[in-house]
PDB file of N, CA and C in Angstrom:
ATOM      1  N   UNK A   1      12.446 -13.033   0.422  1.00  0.00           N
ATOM      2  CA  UNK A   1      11.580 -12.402   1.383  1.00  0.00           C
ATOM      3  C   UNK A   1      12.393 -12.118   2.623  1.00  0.00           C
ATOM      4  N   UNK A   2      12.447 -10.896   3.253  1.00  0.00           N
ATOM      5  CA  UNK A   2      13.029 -10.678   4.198  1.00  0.00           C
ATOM      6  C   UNK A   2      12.080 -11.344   5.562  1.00  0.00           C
ATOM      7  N   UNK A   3      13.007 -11.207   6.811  1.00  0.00           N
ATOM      8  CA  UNK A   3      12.847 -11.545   7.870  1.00  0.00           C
ATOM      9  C   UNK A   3      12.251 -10.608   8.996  1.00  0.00           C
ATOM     10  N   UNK A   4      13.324  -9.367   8.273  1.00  0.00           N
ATOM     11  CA  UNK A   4      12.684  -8.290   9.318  1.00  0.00           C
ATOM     12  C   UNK A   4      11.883  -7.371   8.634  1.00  0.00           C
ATOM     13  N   UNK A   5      11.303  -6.215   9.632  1.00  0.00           N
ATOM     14  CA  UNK A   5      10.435  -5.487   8.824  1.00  0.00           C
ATOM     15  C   UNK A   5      10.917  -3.899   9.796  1.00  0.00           C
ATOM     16  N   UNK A   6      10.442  -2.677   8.332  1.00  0.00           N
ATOM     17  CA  UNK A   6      11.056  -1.858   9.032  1.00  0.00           C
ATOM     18  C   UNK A   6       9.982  -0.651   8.450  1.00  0.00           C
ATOM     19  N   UNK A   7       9.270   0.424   8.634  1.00  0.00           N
ATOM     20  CA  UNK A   7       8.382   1.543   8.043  1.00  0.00           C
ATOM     21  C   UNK A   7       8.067   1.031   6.918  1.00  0.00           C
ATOM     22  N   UNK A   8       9.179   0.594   5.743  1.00  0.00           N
ATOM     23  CA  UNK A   8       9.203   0.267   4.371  1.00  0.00           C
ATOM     24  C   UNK A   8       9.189  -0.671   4.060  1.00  0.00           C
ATOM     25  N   UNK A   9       9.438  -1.817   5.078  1.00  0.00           N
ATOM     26  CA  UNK A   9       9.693  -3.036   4.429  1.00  0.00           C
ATOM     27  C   UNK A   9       8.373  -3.701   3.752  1.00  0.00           C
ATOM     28  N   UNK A  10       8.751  -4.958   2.912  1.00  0.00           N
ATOM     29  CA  UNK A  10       7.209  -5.888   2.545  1.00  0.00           C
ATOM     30  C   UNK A  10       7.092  -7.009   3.170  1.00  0.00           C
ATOM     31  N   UNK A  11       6.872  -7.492   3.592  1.00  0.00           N
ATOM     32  CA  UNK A  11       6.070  -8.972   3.758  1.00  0.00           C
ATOM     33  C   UNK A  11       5.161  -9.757   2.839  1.00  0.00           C
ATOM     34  N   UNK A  12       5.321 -10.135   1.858  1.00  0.00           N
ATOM     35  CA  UNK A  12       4.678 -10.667   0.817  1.00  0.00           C
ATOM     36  C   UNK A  12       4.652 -11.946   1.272  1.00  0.00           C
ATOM     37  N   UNK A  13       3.095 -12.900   0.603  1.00  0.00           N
ATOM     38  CA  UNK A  13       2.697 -13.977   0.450  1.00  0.00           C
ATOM     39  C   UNK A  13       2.338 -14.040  -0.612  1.00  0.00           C
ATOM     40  N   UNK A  14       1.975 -15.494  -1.436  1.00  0.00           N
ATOM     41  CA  UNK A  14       1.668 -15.569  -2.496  1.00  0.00           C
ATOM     42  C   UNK A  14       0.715 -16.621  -2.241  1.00  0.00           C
ATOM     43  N   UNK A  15      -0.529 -16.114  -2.474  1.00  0.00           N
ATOM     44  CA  UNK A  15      -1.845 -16.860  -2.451  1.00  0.00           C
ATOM     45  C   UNK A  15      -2.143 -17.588  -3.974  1.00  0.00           C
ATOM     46  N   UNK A  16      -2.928 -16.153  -4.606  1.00  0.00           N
ATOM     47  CA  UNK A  16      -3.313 -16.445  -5.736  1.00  0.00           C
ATOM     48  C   UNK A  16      -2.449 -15.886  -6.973  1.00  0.00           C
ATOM     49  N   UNK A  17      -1.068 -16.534  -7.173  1.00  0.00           N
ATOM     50  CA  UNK A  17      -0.313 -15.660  -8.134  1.00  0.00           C
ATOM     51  C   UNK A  17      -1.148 -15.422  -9.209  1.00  0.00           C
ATOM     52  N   UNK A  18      -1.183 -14.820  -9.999  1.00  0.00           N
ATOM     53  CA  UNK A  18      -1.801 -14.562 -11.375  1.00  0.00           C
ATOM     54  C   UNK A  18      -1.600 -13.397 -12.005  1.00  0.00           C
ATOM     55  N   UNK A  19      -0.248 -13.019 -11.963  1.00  0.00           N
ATOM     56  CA  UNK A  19       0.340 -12.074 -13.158  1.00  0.00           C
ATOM     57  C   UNK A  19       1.553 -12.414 -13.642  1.00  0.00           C
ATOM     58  N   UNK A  20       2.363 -11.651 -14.444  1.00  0.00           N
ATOM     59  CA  UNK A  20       3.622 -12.258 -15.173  1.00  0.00           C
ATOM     60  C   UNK A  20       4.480 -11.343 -14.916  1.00  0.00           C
ATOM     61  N   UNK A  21       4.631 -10.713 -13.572  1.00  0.00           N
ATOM     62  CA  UNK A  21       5.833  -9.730 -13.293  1.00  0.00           C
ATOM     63  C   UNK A  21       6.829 -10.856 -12.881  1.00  0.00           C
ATOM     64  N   UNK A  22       6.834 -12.228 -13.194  1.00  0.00           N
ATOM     65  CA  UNK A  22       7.758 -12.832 -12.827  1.00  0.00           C
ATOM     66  C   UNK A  22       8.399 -13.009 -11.148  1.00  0.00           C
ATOM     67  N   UNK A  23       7.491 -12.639 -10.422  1.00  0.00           N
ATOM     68  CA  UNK A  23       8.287 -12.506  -8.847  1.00  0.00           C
ATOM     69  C   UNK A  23       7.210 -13.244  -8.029  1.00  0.00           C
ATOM     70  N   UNK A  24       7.582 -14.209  -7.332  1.00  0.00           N
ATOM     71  CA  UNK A  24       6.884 -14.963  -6.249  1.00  0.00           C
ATOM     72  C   UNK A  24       6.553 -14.196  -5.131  1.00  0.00           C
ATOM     73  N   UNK A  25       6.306 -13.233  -4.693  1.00  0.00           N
ATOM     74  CA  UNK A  25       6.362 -12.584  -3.647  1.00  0.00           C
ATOM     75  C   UNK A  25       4.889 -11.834  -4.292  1.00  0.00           C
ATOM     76  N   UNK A  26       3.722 -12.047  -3.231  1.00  0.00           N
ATOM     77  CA  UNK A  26       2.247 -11.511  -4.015  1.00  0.00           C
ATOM     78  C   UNK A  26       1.698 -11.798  -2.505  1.00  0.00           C
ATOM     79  N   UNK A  27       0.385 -10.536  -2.794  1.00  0.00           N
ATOM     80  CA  UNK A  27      -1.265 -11.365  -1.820  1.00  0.00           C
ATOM     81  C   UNK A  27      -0.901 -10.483  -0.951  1.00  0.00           C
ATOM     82  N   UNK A  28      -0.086 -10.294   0.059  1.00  0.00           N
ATOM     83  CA  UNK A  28       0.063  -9.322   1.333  1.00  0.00           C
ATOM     84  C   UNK A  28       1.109  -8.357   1.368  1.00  0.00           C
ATOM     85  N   UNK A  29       0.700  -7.228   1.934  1.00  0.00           N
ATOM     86  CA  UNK A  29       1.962  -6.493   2.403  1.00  0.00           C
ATOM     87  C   UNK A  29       1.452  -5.921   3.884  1.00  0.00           C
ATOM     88  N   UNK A  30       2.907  -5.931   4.194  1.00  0.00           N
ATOM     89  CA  UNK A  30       2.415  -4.876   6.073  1.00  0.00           C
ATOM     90  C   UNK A  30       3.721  -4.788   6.303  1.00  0.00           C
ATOM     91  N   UNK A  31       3.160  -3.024   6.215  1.00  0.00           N
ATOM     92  CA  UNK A  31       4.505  -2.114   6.956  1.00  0.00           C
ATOM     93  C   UNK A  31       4.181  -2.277   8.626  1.00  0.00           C
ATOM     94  N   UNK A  32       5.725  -2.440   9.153  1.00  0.00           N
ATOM     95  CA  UNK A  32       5.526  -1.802  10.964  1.00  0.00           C
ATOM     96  C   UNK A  32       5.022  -0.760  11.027  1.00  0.00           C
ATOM     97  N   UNK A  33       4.143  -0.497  11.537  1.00  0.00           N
ATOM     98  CA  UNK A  33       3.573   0.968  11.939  1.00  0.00           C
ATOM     99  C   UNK A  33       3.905   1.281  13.600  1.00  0.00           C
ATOM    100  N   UNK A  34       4.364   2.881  13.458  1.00  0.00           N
ATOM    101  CA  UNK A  34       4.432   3.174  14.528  1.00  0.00           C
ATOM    102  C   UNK A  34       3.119   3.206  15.500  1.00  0.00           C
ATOM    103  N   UNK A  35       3.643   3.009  17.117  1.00  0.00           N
ATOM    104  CA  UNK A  35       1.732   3.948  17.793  1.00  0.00           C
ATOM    105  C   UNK A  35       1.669   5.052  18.245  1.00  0.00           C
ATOM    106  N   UNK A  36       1.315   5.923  18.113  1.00  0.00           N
ATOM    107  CA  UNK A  36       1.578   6.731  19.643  1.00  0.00           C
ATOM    108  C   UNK A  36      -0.009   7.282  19.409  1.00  0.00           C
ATOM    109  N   UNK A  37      -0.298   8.537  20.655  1.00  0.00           N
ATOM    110  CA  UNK A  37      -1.656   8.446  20.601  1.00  0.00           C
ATOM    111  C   UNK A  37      -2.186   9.341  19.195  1.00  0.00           C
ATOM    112  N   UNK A  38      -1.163   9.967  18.926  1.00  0.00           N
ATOM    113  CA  UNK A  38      -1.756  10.464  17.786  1.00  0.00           C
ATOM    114  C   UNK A  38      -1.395  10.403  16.544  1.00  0.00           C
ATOM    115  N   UNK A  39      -1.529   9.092  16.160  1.00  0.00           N
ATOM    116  CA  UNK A  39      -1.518   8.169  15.297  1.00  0.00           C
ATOM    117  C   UNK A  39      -2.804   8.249  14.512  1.00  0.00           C
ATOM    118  N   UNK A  40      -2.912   8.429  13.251  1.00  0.00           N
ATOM    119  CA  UNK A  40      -4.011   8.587  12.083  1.00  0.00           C
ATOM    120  C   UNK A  40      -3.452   7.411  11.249  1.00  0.00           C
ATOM    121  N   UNK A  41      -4.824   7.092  11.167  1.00  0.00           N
ATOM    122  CA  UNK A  41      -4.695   5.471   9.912  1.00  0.00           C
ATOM    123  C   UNK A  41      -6.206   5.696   9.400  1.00  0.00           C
ATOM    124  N   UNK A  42      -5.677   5.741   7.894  1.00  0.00           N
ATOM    125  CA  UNK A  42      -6.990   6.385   6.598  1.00  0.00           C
ATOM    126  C   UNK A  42      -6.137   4.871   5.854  1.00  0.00           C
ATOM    127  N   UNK A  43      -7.487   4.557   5.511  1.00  0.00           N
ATOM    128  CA  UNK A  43      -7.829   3.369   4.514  1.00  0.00           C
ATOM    129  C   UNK A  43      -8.310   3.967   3.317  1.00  0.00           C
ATOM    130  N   UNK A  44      -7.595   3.673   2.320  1.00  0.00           N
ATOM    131  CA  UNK A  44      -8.026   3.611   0.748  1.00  0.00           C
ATOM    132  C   UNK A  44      -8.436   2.468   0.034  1.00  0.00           C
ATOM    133  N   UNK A  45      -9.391   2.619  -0.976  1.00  0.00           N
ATOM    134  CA  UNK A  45      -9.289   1.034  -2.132  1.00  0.00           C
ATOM    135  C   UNK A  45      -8.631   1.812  -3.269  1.00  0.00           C
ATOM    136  N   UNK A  46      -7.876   0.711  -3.568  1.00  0.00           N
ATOM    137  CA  UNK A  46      -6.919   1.234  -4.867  1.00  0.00           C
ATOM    138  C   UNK A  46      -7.531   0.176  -5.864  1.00  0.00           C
ATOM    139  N   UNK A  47      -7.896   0.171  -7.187  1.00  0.00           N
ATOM    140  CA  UNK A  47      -8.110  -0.977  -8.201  1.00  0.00           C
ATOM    141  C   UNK A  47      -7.035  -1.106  -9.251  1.00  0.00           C
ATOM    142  N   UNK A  48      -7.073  -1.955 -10.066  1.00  0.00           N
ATOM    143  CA  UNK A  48      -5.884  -2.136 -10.747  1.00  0.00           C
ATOM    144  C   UNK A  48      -4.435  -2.952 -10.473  1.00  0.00           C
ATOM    145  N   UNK A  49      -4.734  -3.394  -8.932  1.00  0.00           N
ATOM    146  CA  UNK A  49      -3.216  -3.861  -8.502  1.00  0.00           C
ATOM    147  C   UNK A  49      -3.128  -5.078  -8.706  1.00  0.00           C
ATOM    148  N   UNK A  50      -2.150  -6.057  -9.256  1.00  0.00           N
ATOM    149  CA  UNK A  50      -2.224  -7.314  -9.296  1.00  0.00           C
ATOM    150  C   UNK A  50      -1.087  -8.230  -8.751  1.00  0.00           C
ATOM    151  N   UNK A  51      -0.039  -7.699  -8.263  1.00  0.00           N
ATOM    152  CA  UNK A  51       1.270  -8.191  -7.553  1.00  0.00           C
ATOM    153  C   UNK A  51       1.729  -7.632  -6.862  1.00  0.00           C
ATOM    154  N   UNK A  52       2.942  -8.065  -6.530  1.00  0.00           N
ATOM    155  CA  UNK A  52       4.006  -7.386  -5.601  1.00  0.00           C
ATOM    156  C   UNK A  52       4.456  -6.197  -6.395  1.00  0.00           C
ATOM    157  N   UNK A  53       4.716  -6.352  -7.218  1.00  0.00           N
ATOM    158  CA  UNK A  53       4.972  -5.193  -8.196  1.00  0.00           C
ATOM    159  C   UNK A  53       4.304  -3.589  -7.604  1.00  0.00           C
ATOM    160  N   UNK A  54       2.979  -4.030  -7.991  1.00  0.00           N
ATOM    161  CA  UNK A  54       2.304  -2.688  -8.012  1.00  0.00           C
ATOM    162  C   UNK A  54       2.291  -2.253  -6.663  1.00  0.00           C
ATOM    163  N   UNK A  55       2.083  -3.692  -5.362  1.00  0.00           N
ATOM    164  CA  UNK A  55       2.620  -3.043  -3.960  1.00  0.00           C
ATOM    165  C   UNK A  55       3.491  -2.392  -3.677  1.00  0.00           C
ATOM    166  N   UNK A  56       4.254  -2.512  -4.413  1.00  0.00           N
ATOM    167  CA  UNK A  56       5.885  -2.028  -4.107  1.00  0.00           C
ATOM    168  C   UNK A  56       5.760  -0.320  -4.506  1.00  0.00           C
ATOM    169  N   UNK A  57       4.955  -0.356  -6.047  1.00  0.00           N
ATOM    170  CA  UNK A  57       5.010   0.815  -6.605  1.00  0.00           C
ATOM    171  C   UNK A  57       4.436   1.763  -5.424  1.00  0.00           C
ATOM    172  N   UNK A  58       2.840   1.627  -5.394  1.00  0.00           N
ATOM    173  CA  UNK A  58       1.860   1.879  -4.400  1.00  0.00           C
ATOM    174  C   UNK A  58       2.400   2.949  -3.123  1.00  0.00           C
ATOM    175  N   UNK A  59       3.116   1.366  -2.568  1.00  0.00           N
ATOM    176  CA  UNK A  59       3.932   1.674  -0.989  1.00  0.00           C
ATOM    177  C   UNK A  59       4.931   3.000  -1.249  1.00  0.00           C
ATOM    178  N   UNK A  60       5.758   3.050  -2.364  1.00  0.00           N
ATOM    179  CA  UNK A  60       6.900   3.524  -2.492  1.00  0.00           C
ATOM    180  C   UNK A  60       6.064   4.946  -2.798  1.00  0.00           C
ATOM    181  N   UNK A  61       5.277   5.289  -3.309  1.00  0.00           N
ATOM    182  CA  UNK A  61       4.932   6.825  -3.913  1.00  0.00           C
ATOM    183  C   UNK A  61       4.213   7.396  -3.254  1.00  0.00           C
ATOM    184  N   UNK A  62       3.139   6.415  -2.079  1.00  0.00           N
ATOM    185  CA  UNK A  62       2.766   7.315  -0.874  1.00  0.00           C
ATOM    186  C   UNK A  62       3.559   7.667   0.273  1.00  0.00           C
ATOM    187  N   UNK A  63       4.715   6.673   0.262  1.00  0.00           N
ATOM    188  CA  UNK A  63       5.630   6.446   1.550  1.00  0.00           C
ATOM    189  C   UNK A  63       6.648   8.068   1.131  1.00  0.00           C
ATOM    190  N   UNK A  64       6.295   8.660  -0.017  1.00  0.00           N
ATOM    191  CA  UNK A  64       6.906  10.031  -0.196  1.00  0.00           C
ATOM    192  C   UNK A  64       6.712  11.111   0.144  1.00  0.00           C
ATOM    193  N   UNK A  65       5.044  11.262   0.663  1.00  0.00           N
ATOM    194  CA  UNK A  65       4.450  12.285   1.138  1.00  0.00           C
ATOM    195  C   UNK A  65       4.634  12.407   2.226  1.00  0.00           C
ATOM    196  N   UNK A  66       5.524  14.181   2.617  1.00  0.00           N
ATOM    197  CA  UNK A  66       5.700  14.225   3.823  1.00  0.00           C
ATOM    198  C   UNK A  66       4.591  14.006   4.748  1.00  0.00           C
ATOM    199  N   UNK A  67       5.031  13.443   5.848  1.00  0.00           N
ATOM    200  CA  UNK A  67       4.084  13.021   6.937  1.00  0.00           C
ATOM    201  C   UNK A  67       3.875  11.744   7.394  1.00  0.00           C
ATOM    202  N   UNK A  68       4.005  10.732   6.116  1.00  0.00           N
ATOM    203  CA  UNK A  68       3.524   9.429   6.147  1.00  0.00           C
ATOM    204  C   UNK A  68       4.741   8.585   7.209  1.00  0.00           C
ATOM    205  N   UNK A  69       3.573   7.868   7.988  1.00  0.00           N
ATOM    206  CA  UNK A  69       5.269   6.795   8.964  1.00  0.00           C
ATOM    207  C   UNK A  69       5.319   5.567   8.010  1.00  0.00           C
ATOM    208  N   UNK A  70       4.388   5.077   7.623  1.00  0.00           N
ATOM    209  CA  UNK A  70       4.294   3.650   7.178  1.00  0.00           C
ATOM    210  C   UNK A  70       2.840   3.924   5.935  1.00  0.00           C
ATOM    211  N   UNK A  71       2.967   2.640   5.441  1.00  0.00           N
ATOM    212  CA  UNK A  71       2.000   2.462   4.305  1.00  0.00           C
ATOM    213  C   UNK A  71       1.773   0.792   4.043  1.00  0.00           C
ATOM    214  N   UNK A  72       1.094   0.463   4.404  1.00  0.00           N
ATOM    215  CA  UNK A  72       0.413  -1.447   4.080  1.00  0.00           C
ATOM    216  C   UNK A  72      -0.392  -1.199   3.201  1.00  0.00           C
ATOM    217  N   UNK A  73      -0.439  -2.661   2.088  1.00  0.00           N
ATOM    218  CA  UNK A  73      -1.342  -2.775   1.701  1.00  0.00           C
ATOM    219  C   UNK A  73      -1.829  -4.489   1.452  1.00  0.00           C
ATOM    220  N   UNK A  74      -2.963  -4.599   1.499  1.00  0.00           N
ATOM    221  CA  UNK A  74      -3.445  -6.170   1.217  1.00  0.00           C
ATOM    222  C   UNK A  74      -4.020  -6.137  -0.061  1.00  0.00           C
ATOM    223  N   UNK A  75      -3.357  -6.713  -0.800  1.00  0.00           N
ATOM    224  CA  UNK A  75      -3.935  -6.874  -2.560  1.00  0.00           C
ATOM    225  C   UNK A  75      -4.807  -7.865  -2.650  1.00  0.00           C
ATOM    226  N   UNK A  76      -5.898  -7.521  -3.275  1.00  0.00           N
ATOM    227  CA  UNK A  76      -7.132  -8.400  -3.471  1.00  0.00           C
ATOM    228  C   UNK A  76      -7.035  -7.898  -4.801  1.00  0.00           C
ATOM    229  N   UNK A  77      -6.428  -9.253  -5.463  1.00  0.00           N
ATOM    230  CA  UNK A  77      -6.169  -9.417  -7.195  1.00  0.00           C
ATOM    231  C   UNK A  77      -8.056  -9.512  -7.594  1.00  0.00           C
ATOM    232  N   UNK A  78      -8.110  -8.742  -8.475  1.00  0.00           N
ATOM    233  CA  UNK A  78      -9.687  -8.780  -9.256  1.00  0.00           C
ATOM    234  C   UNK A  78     -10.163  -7.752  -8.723  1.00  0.00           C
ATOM    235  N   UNK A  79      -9.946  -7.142  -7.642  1.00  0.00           N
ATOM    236  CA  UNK A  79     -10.935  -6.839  -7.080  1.00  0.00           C
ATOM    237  C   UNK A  79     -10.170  -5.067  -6.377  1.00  0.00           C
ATOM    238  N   UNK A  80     -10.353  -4.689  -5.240  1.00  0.00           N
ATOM    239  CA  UNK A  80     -10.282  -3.316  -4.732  1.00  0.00           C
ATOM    240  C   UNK A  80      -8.988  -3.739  -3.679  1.00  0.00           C
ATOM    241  N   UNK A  81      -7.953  -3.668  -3.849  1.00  0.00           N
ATOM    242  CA  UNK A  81      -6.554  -3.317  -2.656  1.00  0.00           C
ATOM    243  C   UNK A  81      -7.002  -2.393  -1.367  1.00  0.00           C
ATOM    244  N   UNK A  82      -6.641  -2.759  -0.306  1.00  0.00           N
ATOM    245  CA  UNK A  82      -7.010  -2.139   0.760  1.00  0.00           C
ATOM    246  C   UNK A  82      -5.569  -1.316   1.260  1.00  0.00           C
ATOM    247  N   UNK A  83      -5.435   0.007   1.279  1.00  0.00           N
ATOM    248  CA  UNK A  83      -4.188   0.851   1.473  1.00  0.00           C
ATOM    249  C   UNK A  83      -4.408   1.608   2.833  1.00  0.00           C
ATOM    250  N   UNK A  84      -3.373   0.803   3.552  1.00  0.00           N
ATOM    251  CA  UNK A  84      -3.434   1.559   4.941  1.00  0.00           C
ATOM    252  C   UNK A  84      -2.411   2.676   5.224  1.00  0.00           C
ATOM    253  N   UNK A  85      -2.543   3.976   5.094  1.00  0.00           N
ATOM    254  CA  UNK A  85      -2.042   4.856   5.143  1.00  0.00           C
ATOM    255  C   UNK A  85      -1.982   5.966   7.243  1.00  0.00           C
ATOM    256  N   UNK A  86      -0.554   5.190   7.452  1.00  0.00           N
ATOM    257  CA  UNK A  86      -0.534   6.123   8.668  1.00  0.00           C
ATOM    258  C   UNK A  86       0.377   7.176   8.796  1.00  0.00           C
ATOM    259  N   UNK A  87       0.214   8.231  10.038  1.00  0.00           N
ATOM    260  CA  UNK A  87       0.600   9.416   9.838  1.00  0.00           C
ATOM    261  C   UNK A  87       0.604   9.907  11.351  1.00  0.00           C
ATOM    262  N   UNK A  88       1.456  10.625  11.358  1.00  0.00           N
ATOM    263  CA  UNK A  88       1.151  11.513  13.049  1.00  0.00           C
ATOM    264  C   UNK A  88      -0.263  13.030  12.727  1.00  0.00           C
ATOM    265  N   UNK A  89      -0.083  13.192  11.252  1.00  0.00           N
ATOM    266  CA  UNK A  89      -1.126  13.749  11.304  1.00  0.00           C
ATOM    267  C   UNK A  89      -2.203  13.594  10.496  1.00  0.00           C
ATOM    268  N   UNK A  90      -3.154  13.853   9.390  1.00  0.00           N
ATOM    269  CA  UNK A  90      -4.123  13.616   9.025  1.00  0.00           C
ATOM    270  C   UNK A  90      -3.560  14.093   7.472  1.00  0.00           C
ATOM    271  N   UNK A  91      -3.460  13.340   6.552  1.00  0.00           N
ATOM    272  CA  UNK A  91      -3.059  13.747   4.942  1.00  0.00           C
ATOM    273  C   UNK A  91      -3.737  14.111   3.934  1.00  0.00           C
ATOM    274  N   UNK A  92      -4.079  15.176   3.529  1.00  0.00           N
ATOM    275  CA  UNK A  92      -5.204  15.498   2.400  1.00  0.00           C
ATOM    276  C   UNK A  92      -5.574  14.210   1.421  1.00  0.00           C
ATOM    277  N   UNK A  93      -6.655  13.931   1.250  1.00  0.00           N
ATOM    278  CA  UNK A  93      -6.909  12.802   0.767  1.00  0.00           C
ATOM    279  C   UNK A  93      -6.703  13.230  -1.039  1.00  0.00           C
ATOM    280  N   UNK A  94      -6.304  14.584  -1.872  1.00  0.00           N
ATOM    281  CA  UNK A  94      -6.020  14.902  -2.903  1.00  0.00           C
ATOM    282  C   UNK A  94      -4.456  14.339  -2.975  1.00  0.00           C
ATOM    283  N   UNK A  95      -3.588  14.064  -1.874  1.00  0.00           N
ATOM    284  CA  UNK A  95      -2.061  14.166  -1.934  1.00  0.00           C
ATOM    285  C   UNK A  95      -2.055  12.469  -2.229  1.00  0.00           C
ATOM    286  N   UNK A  96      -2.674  12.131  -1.620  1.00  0.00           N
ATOM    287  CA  UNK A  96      -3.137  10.147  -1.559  1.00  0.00           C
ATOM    288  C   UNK A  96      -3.441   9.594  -3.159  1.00  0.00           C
ATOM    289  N   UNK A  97      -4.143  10.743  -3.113  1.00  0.00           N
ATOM    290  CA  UNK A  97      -5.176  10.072  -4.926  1.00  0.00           C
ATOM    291  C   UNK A  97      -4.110  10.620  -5.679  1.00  0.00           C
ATOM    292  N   UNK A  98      -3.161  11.562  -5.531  1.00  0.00           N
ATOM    293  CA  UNK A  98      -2.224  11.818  -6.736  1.00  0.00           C
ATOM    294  C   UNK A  98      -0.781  11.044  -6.669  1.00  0.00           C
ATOM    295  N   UNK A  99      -0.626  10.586  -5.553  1.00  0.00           N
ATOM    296  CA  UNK A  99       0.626   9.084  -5.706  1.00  0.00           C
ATOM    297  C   UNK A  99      -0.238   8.103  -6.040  1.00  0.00           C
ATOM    298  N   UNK A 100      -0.732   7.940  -5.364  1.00  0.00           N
ATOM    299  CA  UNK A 100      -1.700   6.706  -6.069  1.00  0.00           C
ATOM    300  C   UNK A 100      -1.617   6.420  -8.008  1.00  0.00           C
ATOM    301  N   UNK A 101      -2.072   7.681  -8.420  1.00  0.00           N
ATOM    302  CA  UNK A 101      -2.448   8.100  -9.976  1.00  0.00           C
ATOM    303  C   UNK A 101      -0.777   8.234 -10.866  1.00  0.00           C
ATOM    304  N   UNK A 102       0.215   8.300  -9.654  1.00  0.00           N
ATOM    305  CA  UNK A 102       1.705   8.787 -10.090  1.00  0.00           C
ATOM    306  C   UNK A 102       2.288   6.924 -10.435  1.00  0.00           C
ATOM    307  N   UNK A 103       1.778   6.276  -9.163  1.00  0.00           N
ATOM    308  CA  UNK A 103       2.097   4.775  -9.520  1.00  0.00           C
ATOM    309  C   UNK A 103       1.518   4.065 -10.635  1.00  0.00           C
ATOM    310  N   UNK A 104       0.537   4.686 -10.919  1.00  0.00           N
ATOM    311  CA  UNK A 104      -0.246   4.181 -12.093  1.00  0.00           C
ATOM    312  C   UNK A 104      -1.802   3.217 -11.891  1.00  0.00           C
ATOM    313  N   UNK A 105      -1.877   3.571 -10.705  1.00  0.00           N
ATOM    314  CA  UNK A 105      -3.535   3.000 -10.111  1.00  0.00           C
ATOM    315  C   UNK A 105      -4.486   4.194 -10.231  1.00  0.00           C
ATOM    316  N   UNK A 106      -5.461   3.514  -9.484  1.00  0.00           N
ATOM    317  CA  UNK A 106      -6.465   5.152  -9.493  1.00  0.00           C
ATOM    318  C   UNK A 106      -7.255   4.644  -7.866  1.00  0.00           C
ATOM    319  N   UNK A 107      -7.910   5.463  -7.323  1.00  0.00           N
ATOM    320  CA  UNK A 107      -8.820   4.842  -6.088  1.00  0.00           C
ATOM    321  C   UNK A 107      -9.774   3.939  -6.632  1.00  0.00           C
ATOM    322  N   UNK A 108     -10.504   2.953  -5.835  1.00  0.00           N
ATOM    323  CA  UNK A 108     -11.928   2.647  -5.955  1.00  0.00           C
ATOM    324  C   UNK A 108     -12.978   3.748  -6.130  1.00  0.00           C
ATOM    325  N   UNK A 109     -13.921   3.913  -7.029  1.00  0.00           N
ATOM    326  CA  UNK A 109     -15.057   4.490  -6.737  1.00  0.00           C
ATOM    327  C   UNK A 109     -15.736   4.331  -5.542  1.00  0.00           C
ATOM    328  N   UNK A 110     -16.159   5.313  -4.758  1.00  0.00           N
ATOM    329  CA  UNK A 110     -17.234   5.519  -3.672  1.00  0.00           C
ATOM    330  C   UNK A 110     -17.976   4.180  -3.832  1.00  0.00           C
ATOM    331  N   UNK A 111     -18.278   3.426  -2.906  1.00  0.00           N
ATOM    332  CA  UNK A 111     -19.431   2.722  -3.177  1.00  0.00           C
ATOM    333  C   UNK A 111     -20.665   2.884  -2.394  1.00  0.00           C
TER     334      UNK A 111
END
């Protein structure tokens, strides 16, 4: 686990391990995000994620779309991942759902 953190970096904890990607590093991620005032932060639920693994995937295939400064996410194993997606400007939410679908997740349904 690194020390520092940088747009990309992870910060992983391991709460509730419970998959077999073999890597201790699970439960949290948080990118540095930049501020300035025009700063956009869109929250997604992603389902399907169960480790560091899929954070990594996640982080790495939205962190491709031009625009993006940073990308966090908090994995809630069982259940809906919370994906914090920031930007200096506002990102079609079709460009989101198709890295998302490229890593191999899909969104939460509307609830």
């Amino acid at each position: 686990m690194c020390s520092t953190t940088s747009n990309n970096d992870l910060v992983l904890t391991d709460k509730d391990h419970n998959c077999s990607c073999g890597t201790d590093a699970h439960a949290h991620a948080h990118a540095a995000a930049p501020t300035t005032s025009n700063t956009v932060r869109e929250h997604y639920l992603v389902d399907g994620m169960t480790c560091g693994h899929c954070v990594s995937s996640v982080t790495e295939e939205v962190s491709e779309i031009d625009g993006v400064e940073s990308v966090s996410v908090d994995l809630n194993v069982g259940g809906s991942s919370r994906v914090m997606v920031v930007s200096a400007q506002p990102i079609a939410a079709e460009l989101i759902d198709a890295a998302i679908t490229e890593a191999g997740y899909q969104l939460a349904p509307s609830r």
